[in-house]
N, C-alpha and C. Protein backbone atom coordinates (compact mmCIF):
# COMPACT_ATOMS: atom_id res chain seq x y z
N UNK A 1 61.74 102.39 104.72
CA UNK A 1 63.02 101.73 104.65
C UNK A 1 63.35 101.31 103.22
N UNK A 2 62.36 100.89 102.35
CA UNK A 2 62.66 100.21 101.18
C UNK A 2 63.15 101.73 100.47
N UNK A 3 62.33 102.78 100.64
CA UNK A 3 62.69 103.84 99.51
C UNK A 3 64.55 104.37 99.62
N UNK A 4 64.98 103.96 100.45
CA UNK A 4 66.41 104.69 101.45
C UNK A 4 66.80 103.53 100.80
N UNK A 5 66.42 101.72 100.79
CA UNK A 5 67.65 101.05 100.06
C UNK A 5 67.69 101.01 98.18
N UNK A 6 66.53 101.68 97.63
CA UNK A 6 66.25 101.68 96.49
C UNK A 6 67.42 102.71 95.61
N UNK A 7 67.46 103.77 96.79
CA UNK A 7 68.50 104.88 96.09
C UNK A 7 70.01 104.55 96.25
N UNK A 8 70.17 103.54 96.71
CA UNK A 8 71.86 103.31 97.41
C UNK A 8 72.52 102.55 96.06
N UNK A 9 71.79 101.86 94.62
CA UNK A 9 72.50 101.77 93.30
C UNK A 9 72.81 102.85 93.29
N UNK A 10 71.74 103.73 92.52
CA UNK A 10 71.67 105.28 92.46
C UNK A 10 72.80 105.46 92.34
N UNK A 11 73.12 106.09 93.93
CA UNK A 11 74.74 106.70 94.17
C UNK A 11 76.16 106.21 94.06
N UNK A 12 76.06 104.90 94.27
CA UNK A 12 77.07 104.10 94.28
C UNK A 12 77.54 103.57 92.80
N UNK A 13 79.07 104.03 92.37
CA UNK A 13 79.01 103.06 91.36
C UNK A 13 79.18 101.75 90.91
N UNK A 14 78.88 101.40 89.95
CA UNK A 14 78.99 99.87 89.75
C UNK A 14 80.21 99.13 90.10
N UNK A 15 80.55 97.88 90.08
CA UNK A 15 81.81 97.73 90.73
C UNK A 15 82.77 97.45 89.58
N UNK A 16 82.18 97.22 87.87
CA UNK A 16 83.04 96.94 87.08
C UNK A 16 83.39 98.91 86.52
N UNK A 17 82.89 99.91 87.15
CA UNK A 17 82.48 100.95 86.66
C UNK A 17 84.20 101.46 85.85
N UNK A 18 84.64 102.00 85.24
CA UNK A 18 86.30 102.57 84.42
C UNK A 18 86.20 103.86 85.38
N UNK A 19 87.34 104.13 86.14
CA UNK A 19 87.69 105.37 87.42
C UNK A 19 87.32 106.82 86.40
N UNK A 20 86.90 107.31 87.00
CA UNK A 20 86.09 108.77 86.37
C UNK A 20 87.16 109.85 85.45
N UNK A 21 87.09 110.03 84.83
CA UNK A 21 88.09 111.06 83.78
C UNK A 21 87.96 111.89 83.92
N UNK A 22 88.92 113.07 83.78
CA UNK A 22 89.37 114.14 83.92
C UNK A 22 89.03 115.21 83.19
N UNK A 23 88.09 115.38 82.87
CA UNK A 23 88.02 116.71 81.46
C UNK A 23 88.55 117.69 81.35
N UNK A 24 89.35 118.09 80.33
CA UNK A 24 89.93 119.50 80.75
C UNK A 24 89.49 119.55 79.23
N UNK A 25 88.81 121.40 78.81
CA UNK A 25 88.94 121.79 77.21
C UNK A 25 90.01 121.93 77.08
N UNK A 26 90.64 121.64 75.82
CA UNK A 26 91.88 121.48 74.81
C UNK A 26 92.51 123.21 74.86
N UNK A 27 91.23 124.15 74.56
CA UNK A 27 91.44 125.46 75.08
C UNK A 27 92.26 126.01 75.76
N UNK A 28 91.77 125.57 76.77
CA UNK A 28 92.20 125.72 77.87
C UNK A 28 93.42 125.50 78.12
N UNK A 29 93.68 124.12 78.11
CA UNK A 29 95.27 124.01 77.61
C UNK A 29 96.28 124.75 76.72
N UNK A 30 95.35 125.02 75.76
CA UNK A 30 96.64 125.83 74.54
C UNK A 30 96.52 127.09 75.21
N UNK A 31 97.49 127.20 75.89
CA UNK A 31 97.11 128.99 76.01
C UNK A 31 97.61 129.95 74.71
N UNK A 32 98.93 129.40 74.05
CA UNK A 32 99.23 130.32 72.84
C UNK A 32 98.52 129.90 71.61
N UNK A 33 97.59 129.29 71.61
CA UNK A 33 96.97 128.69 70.76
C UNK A 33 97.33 128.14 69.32
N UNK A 34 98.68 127.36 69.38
CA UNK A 34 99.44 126.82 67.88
C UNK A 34 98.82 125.81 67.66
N UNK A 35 98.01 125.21 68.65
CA UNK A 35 97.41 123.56 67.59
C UNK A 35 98.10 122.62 68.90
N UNK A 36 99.52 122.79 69.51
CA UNK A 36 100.34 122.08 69.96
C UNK A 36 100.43 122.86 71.83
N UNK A 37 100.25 121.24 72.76
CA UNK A 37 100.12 121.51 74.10
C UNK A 37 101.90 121.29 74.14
N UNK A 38 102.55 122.29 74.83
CA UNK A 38 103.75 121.77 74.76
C UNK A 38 103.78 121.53 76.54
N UNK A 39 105.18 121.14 77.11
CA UNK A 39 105.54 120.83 78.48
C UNK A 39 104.76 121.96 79.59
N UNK A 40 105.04 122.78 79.13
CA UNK A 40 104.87 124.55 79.59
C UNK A 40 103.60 124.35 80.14
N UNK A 41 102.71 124.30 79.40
CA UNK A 41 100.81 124.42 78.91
C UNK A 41 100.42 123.32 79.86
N UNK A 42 101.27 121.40 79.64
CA UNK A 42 100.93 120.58 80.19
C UNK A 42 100.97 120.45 82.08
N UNK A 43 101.78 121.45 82.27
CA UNK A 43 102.48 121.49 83.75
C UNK A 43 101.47 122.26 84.75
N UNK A 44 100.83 123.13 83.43
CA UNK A 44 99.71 124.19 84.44
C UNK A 44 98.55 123.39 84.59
N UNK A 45 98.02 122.69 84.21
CA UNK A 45 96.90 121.66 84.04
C UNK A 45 96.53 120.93 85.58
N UNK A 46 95.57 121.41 86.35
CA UNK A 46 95.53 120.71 87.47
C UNK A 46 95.51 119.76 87.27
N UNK A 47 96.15 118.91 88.42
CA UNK A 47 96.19 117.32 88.63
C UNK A 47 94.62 116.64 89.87
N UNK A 48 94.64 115.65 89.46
CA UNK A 48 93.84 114.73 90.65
C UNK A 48 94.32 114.85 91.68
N UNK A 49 93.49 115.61 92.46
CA UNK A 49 93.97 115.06 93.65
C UNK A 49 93.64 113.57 94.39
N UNK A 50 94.69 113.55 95.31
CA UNK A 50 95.35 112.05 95.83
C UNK A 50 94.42 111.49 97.24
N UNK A 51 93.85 110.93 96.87
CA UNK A 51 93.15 109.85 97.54
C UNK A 51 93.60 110.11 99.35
N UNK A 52 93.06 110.60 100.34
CA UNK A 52 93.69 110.70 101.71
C UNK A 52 93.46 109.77 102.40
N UNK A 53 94.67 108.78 102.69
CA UNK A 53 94.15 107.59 103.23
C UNK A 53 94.42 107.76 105.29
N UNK A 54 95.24 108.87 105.46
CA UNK A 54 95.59 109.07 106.39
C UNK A 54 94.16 109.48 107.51
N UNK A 55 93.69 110.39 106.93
CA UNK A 55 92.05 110.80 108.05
C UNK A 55 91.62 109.85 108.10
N UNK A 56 91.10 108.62 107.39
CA UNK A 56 90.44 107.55 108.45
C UNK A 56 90.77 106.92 109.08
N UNK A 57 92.36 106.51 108.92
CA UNK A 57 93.17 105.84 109.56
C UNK A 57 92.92 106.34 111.10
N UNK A 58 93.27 107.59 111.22
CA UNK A 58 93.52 108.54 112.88
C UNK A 58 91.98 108.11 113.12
N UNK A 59 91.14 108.26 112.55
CA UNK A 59 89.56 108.49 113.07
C UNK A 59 89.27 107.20 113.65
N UNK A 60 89.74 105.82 112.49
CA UNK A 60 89.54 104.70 113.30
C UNK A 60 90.28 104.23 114.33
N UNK A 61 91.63 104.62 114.34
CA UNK A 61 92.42 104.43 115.69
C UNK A 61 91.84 105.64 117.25
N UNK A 62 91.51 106.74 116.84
CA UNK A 62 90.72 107.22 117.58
C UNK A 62 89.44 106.23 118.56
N UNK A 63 88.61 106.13 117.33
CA UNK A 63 87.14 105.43 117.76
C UNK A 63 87.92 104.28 119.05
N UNK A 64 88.58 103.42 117.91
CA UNK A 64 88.87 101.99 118.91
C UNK A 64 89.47 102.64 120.45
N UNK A 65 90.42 103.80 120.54
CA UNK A 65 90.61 104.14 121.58
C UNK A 65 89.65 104.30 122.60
N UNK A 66 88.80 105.04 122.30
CA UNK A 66 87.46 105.51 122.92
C UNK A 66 86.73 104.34 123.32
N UNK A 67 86.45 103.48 122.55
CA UNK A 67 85.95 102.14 122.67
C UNK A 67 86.52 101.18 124.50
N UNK A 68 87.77 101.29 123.98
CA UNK A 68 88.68 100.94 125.03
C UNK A 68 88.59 101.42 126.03
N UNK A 69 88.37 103.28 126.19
CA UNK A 69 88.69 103.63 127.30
C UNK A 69 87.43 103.39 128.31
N UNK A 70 86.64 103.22 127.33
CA UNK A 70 85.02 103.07 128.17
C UNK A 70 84.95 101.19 128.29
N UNK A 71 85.44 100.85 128.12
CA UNK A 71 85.58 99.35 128.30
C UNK A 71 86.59 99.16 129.73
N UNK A 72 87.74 99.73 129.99
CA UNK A 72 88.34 99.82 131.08
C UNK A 72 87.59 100.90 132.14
N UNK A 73 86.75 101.84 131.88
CA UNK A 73 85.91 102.28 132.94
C UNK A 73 85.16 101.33 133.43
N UNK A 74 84.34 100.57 132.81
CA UNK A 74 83.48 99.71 133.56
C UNK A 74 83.79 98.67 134.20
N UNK A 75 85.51 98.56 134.02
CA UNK A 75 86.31 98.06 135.35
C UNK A 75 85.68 98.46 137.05
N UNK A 76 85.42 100.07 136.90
CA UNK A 76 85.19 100.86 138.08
C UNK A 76 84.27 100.99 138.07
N UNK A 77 82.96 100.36 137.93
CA UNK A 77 81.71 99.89 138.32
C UNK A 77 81.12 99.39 138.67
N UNK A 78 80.73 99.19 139.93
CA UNK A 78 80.64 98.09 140.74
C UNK A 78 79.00 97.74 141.40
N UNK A 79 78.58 96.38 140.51
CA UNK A 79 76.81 96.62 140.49
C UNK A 79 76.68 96.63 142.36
N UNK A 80 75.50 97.13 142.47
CA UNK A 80 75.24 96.97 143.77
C UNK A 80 74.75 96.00 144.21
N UNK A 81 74.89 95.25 145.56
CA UNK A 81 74.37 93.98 145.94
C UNK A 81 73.43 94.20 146.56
């Protein structure tokens, strides 16, 4: 048990940690290679993708459903006397 809570810094980052940066080579960017990224160059540049807050949302309204529905089954259970 101790070795499983030893690694959980490890992975996790710190909580003052600066949100992770983006690297792209400069290269890469210039495709005509003048020195200068213009609008053109800047537009092809993948973006971050966006945080999906929607899948856990459904997953936890799911669960609690499920939760529920087995909570109103044991309405219809009736111990034996």
């Amino acid at each position: 048990m101790s070795g499983c809570m030893s690694r959980i810094p490890k992975l996790l980052p710190s909580p003052n940690s600066p949100p992770s940066v983006h690297n792209i080579d400069f290269e890469s960017v210039d495709i005509n290679n003048d020195g200068n990224i213009t609008i053109e160059e800047f537009s092809r540049v993948p973006q971050h993708p966006k945080t999906d807050s929607i899948t856990p949302i459904i997953s936890i309204v799911v669960i609690i459903m499920l939760i529920g529905g087995m909570i109103y089954l044991t309405k219809f259970i009736k111990p034996k006397e």
